[in-house]
PDB file of N, CA and C in Angstrom:
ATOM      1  N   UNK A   1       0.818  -1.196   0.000  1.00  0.00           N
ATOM      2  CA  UNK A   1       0.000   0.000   0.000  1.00  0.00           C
ATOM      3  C   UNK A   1       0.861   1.259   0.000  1.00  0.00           C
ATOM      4  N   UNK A   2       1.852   1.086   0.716  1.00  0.00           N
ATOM      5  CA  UNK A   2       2.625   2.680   0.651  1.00  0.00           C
ATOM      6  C   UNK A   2       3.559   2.622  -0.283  1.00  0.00           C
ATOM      7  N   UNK A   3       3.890   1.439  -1.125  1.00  0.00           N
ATOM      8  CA  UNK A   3       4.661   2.100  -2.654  1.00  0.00           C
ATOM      9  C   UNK A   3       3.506   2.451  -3.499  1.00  0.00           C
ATOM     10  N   UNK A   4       2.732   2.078  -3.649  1.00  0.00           N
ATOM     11  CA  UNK A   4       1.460   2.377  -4.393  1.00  0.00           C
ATOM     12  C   UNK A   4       0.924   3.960  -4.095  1.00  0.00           C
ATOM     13  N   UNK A   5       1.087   4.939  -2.818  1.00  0.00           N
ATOM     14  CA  UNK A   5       0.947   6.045  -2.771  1.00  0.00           C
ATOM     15  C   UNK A   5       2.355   6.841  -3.023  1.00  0.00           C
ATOM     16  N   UNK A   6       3.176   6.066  -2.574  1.00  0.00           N
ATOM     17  CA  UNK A   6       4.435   6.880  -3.612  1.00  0.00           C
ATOM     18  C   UNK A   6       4.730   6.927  -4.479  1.00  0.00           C
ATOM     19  N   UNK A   7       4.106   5.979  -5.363  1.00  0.00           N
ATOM     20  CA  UNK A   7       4.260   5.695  -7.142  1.00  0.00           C
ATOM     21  C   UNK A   7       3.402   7.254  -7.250  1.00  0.00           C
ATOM     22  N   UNK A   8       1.977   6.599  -6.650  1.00  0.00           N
ATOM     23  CA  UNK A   8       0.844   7.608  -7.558  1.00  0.00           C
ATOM     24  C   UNK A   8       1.458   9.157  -7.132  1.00  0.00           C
ATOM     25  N   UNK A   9       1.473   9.248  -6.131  1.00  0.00           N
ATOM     26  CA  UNK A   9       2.531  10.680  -5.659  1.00  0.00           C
ATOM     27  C   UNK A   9       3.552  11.244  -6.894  1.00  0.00           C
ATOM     28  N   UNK A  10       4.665  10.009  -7.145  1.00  0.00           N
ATOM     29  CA  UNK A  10       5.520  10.914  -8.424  1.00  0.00           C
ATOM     30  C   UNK A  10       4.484  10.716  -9.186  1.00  0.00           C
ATOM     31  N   UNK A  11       3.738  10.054  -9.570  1.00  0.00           N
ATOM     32  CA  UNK A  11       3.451  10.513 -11.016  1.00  0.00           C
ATOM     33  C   UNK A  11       2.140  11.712 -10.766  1.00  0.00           C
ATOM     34  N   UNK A  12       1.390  11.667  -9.832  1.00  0.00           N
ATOM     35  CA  UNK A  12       1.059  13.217  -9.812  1.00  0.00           C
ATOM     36  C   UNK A  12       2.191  14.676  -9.849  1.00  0.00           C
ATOM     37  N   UNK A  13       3.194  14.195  -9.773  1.00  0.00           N
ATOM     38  CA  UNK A  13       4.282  15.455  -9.457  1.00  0.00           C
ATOM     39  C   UNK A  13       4.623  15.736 -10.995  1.00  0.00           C
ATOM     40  N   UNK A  14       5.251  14.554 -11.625  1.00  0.00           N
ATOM     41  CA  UNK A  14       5.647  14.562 -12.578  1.00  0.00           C
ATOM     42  C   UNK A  14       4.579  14.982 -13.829  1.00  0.00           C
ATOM     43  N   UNK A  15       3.428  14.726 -13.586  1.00  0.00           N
ATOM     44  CA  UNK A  15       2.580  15.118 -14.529  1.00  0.00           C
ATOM     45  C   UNK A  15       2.324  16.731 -14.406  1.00  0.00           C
ATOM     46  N   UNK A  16       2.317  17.523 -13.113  1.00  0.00           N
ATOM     47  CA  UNK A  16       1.646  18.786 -13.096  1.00  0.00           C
ATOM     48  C   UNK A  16       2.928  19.264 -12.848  1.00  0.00           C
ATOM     49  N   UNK A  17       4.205  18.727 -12.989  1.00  0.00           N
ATOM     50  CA  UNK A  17       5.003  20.096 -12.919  1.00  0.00           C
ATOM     51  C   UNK A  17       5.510  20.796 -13.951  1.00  0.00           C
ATOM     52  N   UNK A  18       5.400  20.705 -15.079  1.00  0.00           N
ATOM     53  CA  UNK A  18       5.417  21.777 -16.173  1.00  0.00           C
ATOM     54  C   UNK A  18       4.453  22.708 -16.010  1.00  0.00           C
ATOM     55  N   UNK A  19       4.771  23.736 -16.293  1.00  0.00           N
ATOM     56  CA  UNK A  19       3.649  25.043 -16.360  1.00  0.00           C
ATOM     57  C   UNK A  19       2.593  24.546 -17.649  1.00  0.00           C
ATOM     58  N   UNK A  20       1.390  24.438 -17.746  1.00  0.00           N
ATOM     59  CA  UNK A  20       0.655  24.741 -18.211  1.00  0.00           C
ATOM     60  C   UNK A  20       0.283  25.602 -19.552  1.00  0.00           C
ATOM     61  N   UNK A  21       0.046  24.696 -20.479  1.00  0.00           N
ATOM     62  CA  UNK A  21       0.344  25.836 -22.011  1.00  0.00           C
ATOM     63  C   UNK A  21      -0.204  27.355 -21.795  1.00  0.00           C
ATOM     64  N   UNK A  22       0.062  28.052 -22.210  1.00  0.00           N
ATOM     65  CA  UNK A  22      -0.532  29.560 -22.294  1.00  0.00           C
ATOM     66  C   UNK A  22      -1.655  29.204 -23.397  1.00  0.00           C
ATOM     67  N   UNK A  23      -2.894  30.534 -22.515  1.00  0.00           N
ATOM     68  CA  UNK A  23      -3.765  30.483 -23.033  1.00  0.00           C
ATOM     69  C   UNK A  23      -3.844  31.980 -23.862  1.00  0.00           C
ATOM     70  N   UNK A  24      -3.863  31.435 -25.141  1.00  0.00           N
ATOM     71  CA  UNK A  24      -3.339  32.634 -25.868  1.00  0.00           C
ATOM     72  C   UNK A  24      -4.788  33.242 -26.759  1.00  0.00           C
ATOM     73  N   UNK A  25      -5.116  34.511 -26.998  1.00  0.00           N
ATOM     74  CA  UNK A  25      -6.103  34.498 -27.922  1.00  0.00           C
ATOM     75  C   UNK A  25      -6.036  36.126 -28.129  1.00  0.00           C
ATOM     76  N   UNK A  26      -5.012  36.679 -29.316  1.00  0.00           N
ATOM     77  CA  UNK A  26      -4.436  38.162 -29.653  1.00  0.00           C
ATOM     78  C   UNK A  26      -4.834  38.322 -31.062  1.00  0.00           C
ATOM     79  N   UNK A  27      -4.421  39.577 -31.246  1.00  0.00           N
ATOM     80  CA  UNK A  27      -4.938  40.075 -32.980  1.00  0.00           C
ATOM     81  C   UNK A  27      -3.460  40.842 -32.823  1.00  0.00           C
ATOM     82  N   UNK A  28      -2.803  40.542 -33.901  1.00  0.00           N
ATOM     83  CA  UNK A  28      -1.458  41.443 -33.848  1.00  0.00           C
ATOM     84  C   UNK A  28      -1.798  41.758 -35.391  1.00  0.00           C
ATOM     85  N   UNK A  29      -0.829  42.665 -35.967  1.00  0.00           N
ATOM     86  CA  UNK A  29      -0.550  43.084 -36.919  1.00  0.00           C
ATOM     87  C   UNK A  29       0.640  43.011 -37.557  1.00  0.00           C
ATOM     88  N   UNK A  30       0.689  42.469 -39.383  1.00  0.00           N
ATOM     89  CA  UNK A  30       1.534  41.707 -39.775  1.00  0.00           C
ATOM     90  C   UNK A  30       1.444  42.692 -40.924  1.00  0.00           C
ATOM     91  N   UNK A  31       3.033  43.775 -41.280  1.00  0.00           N
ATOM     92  CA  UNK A  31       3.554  44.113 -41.930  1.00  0.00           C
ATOM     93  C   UNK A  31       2.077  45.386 -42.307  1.00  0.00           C
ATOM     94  N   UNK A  32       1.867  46.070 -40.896  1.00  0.00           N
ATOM     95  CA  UNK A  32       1.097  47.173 -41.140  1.00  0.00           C
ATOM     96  C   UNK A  32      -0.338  47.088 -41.130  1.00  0.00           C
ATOM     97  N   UNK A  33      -1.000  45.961 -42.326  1.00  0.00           N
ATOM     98  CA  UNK A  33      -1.771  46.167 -42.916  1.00  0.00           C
ATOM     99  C   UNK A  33      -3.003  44.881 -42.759  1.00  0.00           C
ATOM    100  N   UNK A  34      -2.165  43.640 -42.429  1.00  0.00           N
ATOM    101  CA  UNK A  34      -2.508  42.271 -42.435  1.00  0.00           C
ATOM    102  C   UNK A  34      -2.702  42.357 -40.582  1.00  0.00           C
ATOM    103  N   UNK A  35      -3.565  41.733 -40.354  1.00  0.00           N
ATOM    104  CA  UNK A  35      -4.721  41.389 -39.165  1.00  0.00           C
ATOM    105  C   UNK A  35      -4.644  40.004 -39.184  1.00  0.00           C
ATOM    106  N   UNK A  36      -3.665  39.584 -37.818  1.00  0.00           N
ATOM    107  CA  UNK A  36      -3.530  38.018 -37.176  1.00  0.00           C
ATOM    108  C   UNK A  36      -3.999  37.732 -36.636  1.00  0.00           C
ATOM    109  N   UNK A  37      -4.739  36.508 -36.492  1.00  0.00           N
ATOM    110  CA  UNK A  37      -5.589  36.118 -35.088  1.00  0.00           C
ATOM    111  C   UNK A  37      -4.592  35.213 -34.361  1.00  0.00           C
ATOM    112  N   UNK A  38      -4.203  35.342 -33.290  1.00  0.00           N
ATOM    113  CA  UNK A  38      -3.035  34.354 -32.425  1.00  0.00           C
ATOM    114  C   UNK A  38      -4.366  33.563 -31.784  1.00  0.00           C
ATOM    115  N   UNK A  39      -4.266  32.646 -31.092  1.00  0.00           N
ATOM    116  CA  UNK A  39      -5.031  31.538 -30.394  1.00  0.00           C
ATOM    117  C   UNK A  39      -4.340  30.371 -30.002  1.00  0.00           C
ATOM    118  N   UNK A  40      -4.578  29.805 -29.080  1.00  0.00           N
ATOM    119  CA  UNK A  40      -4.406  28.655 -28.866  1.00  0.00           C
ATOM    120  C   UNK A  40      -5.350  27.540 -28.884  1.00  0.00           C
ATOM    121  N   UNK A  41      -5.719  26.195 -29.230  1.00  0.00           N
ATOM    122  CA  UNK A  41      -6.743  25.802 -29.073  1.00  0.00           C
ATOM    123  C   UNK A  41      -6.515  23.843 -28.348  1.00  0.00           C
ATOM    124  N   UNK A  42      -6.321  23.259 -27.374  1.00  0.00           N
ATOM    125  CA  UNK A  42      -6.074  22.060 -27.084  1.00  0.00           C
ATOM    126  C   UNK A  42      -4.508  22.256 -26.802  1.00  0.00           C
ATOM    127  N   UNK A  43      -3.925  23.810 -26.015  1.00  0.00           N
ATOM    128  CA  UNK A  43      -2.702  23.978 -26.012  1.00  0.00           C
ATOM    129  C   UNK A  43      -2.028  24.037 -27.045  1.00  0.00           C
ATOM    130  N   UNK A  44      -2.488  24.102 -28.103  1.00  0.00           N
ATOM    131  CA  UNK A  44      -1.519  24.263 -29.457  1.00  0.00           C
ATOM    132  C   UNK A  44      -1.992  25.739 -29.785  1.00  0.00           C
ATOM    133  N   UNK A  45      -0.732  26.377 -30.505  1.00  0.00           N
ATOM    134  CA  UNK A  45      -0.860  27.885 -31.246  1.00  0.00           C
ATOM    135  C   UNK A  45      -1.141  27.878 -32.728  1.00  0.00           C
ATOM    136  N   UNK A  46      -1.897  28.955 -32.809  1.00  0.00           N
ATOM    137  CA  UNK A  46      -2.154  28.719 -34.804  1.00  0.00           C
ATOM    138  C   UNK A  46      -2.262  30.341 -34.635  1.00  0.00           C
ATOM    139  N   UNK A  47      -2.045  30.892 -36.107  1.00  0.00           N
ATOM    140  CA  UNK A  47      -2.184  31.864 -36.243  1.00  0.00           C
ATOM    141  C   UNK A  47      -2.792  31.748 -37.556  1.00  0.00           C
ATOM    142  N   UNK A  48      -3.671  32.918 -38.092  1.00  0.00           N
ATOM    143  CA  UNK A  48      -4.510  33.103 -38.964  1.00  0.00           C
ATOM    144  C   UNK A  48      -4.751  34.298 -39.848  1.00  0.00           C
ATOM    145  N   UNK A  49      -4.228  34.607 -40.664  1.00  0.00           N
ATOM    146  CA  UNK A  49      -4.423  35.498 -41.239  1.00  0.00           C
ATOM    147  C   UNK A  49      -6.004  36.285 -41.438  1.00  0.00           C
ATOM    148  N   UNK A  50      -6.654  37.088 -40.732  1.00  0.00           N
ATOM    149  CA  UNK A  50      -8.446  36.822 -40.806  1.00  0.00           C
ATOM    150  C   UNK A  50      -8.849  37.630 -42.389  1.00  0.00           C
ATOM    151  N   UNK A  51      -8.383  38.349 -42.955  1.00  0.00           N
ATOM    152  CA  UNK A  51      -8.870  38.842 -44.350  1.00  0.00           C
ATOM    153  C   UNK A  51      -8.689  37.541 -45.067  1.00  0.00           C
ATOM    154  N   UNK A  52      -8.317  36.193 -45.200  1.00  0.00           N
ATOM    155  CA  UNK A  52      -8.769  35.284 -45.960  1.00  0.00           C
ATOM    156  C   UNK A  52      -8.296  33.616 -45.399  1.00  0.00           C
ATOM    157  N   UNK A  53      -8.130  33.879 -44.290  1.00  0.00           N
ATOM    158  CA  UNK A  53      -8.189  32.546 -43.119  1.00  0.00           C
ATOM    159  C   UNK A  53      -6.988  31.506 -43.351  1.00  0.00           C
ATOM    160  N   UNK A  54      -5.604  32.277 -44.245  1.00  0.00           N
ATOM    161  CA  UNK A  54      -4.543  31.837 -44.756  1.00  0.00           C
ATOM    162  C   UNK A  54      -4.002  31.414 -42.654  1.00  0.00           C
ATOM    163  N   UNK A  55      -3.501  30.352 -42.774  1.00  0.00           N
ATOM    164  CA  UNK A  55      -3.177  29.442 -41.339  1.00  0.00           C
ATOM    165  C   UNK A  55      -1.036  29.664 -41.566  1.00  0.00           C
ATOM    166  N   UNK A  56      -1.041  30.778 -41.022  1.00  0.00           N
ATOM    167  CA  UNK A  56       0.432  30.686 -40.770  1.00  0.00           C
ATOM    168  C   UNK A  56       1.064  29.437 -40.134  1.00  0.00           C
ATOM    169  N   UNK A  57       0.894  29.345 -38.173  1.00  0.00           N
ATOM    170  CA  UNK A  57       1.150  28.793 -37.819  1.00  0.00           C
ATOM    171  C   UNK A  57       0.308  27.553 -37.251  1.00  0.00           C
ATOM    172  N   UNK A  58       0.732  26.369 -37.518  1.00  0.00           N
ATOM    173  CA  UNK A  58       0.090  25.083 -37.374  1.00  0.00           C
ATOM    174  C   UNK A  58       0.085  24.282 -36.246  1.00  0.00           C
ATOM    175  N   UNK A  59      -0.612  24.206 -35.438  1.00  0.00           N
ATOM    176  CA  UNK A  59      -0.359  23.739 -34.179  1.00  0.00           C
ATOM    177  C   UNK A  59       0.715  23.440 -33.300  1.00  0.00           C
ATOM    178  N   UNK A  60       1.084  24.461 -32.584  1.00  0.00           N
ATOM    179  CA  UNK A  60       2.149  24.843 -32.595  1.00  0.00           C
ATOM    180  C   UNK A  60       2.846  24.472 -31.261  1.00  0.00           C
ATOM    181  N   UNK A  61       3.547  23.874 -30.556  1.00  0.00           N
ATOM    182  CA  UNK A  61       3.333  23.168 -28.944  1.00  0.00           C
ATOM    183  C   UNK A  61       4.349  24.337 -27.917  1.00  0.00           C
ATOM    184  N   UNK A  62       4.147  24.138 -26.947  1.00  0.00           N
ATOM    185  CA  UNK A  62       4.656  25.549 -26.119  1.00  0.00           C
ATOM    186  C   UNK A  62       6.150  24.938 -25.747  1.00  0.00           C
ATOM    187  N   UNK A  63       7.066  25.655 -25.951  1.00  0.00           N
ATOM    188  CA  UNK A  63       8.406  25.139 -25.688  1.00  0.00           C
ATOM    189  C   UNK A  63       9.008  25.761 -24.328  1.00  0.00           C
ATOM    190  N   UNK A  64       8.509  27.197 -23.669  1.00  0.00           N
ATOM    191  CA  UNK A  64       8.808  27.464 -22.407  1.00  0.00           C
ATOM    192  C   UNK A  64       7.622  28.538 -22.557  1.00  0.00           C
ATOM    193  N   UNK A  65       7.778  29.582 -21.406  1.00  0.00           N
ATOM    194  CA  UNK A  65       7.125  30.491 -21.220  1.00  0.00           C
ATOM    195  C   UNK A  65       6.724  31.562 -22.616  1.00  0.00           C
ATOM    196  N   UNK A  66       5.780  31.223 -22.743  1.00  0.00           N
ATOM    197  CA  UNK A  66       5.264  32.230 -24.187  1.00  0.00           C
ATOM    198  C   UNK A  66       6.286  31.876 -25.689  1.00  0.00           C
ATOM    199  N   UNK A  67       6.969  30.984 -25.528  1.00  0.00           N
ATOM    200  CA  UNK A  67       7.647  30.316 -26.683  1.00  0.00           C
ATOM    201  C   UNK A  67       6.520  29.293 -27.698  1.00  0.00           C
ATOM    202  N   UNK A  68       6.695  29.259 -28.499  1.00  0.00           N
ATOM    203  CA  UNK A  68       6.339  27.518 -29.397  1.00  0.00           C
ATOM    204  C   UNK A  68       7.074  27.226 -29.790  1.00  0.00           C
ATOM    205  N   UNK A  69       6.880  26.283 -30.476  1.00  0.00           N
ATOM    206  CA  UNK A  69       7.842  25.668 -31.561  1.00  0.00           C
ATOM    207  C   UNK A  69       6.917  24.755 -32.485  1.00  0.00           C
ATOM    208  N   UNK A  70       6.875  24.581 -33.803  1.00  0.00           N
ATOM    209  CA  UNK A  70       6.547  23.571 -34.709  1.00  0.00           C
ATOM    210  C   UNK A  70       7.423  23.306 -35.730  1.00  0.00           C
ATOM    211  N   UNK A  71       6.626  22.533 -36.729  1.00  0.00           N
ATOM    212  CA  UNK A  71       7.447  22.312 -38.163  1.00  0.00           C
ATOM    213  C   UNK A  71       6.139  22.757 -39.458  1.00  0.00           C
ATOM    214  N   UNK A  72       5.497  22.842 -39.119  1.00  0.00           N
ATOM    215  CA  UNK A  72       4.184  22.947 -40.014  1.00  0.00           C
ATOM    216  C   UNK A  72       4.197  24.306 -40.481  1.00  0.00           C
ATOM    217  N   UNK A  73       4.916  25.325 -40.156  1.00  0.00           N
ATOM    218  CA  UNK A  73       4.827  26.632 -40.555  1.00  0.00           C
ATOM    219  C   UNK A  73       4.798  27.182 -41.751  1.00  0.00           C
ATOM    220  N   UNK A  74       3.730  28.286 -42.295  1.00  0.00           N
ATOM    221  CA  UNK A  74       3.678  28.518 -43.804  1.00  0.00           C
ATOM    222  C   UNK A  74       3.891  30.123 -43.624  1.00  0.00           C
ATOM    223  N   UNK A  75       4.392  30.435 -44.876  1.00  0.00           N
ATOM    224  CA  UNK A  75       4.739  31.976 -45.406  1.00  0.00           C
ATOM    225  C   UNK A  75       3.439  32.102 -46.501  1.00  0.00           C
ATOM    226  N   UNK A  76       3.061  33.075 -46.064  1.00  0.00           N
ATOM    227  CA  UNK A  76       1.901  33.997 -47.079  1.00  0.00           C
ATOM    228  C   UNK A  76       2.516  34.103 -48.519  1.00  0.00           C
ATOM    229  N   UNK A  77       4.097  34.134 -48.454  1.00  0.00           N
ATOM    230  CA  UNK A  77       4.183  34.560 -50.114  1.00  0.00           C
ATOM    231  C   UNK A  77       5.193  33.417 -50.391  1.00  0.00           C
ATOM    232  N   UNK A  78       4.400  32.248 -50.042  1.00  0.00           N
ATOM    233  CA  UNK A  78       5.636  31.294 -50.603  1.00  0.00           C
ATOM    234  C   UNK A  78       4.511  29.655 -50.815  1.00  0.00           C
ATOM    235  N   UNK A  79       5.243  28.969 -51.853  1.00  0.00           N
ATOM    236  CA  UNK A  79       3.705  28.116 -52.256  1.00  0.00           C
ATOM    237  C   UNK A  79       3.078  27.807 -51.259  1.00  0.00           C
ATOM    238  N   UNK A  80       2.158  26.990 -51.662  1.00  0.00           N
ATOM    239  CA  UNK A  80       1.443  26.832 -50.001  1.00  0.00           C
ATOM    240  C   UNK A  80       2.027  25.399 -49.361  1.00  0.00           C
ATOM    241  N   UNK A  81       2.776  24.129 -50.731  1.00  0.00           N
ATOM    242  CA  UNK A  81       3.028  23.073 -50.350  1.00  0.00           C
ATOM    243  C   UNK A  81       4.276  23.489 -49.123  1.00  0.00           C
ATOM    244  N   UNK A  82       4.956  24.591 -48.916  1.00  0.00           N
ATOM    245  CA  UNK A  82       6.318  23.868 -48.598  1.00  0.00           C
ATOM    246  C   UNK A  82       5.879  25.015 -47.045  1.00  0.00           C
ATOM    247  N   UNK A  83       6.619  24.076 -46.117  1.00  0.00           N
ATOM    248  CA  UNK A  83       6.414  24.529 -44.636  1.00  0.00           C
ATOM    249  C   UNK A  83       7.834  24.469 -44.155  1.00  0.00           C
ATOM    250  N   UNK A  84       7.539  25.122 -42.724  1.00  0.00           N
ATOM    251  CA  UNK A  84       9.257  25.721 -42.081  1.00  0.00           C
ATOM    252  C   UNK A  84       9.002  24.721 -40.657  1.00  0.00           C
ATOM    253  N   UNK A  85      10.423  25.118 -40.079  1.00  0.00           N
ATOM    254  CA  UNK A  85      10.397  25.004 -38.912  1.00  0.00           C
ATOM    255  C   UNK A  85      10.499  26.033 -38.426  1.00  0.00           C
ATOM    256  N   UNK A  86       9.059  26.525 -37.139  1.00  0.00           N
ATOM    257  CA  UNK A  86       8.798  27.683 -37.057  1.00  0.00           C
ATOM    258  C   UNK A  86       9.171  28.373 -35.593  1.00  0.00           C
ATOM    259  N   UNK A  87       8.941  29.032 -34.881  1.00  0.00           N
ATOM    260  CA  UNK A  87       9.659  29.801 -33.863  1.00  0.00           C
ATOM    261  C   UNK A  87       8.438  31.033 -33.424  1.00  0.00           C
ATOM    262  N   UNK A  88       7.825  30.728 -32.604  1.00  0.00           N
ATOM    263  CA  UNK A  88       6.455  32.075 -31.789  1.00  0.00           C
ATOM    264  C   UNK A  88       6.847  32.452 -30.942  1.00  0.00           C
ATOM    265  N   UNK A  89       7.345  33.549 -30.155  1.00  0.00           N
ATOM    266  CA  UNK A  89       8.042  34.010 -29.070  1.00  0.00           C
ATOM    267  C   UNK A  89       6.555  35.502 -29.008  1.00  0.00           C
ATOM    268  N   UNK A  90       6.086  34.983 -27.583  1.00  0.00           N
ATOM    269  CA  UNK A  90       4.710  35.987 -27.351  1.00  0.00           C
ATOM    270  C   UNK A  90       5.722  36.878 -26.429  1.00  0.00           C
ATOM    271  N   UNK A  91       5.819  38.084 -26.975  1.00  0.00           N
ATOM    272  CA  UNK A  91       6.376  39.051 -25.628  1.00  0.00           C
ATOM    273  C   UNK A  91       5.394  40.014 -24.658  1.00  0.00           C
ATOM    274  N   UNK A  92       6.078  40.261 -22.943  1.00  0.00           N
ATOM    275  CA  UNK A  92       5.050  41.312 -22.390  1.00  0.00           C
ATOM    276  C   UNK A  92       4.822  42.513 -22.965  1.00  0.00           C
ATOM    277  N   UNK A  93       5.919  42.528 -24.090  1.00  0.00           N
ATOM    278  CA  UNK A  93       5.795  43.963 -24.543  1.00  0.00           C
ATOM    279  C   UNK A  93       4.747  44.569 -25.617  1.00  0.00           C
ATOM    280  N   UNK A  94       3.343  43.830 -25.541  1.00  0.00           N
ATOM    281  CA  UNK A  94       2.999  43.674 -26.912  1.00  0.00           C
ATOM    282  C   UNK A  94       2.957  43.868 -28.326  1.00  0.00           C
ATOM    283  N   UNK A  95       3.918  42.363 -28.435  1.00  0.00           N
ATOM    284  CA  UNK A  95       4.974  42.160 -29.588  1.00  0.00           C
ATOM    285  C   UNK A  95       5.103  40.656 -29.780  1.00  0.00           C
ATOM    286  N   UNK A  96       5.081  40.225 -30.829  1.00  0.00           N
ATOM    287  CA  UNK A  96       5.488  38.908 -31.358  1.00  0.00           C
ATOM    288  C   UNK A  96       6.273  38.978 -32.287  1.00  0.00           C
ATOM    289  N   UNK A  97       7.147  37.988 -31.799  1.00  0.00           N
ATOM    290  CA  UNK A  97       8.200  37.631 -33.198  1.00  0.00           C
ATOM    291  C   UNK A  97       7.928  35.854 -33.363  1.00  0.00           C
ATOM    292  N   UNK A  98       8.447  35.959 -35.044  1.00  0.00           N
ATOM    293  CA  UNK A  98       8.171  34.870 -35.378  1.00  0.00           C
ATOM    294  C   UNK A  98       8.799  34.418 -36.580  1.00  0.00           C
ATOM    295  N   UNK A  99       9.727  32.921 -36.242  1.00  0.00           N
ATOM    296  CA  UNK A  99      10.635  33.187 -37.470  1.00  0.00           C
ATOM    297  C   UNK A  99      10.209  31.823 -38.053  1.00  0.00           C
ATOM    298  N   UNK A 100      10.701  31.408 -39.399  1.00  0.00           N
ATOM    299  CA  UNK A 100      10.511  30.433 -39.828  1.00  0.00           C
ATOM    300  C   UNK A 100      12.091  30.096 -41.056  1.00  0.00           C
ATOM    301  N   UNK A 101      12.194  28.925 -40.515  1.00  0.00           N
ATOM    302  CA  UNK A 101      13.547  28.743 -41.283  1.00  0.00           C
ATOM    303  C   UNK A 101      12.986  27.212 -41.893  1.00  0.00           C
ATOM    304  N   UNK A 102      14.422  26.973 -42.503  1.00  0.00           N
ATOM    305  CA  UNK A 102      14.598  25.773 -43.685  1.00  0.00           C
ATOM    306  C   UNK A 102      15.889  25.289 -43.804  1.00  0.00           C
ATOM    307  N   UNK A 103      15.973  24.412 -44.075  1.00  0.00           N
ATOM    308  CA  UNK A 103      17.597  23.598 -44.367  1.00  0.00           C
ATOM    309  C   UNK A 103      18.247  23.675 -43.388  1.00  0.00           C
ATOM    310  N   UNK A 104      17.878  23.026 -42.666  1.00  0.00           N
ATOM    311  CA  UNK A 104      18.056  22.770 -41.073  1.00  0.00           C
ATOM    312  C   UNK A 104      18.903  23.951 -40.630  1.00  0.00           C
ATOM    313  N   UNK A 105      17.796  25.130 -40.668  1.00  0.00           N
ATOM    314  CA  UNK A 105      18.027  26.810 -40.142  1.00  0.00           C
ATOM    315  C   UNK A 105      18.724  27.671 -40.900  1.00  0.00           C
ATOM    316  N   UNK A 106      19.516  27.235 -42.015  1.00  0.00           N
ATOM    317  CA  UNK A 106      20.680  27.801 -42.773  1.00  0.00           C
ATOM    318  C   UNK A 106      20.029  29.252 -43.499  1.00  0.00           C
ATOM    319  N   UNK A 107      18.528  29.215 -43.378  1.00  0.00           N
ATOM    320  CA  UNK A 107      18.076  29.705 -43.731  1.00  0.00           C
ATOM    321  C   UNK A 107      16.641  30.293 -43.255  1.00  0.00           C
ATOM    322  N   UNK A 108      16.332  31.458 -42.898  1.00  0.00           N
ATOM    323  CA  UNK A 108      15.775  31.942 -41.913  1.00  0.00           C
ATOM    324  C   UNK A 108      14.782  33.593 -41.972  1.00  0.00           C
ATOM    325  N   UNK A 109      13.977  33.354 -42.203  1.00  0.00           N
ATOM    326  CA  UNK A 109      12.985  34.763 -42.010  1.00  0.00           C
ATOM    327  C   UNK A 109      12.683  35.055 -40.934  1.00  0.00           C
ATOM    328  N   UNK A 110      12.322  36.663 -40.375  1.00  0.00           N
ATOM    329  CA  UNK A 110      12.154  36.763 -38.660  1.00  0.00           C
ATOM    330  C   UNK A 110      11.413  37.898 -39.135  1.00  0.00           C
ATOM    331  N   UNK A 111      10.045  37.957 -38.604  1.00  0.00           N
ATOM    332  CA  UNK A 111       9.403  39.128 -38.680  1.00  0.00           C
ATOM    333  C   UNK A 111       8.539  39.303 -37.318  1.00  0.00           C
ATOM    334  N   UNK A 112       8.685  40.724 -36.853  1.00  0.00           N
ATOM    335  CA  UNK A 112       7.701  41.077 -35.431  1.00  0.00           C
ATOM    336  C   UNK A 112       6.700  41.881 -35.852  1.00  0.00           C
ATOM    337  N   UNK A 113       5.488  41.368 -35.404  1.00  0.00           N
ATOM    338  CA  UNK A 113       3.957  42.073 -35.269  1.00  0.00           C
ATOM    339  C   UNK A 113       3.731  42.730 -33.910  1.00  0.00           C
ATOM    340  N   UNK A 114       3.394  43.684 -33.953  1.00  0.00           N
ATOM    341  CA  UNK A 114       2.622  44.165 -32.667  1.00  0.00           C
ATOM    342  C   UNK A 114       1.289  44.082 -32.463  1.00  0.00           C
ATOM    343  N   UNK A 115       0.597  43.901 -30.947  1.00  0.00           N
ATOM    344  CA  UNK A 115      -0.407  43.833 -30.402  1.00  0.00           C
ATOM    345  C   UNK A 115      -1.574  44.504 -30.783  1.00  0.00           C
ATOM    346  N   UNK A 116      -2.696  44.414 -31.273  1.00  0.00           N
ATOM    347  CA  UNK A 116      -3.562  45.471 -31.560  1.00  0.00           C
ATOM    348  C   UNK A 116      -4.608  45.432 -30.113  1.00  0.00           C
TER     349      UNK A 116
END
């Protein structure tokens, strides 16, 4: 009986001690003019372009505090088949940056939106 409450013990510890995905749900602005919807939905991040529901970022998993990380990531001006490995960094400052690279990073876009 008492390894059985020390088992269940770590694994209650071990399960709740990561922080908790951020619950994200922002409208930033992308290169002035373009209107993002940030969200999270089942702990994953997506972002959305809302003038025509173009899906930047693809479920995106939280890598530390206001970080993500995926591989599913798409560029607005680039075909739609080919995706990045992508990079969401939510700042207090309201500000997002967000990069998306290729060829295992050699190659790399970084653009910041601010908060609306």
């Amino acid at each position: 009986m008492k390894k059985v409450l020390i088992y269940g013990a770590i694994a209650l510890i071990a399960g709740t001690s990561g922080a908790a995905a951020a619950d994200v749900n922002k409208t930033y602005m992308r290169k002035g003019d373009q209107e993002i919807r940030v969200f999270t939905h089942e702990g994953l991040l997506y972002c959305r372009r809302t003038s025509d529901d173009f899906e930047m970022c693809h479920g995106m998993a939280e890598a530390g505090s206001g970080t993500f990380k995926g591989d599913k990531m798409k560029h607005p001006d680039m075909p739609q088949f080919m995706t990045f490995d992508g990079t969401v960094v939510i700042g207090g400052n309201k500000k997002l940056s967000i990069e998306g690279c290729m060829i295992g990073g050699a190659m790399c876009d970084k653009e910041f939106w601010d908060e609306q």
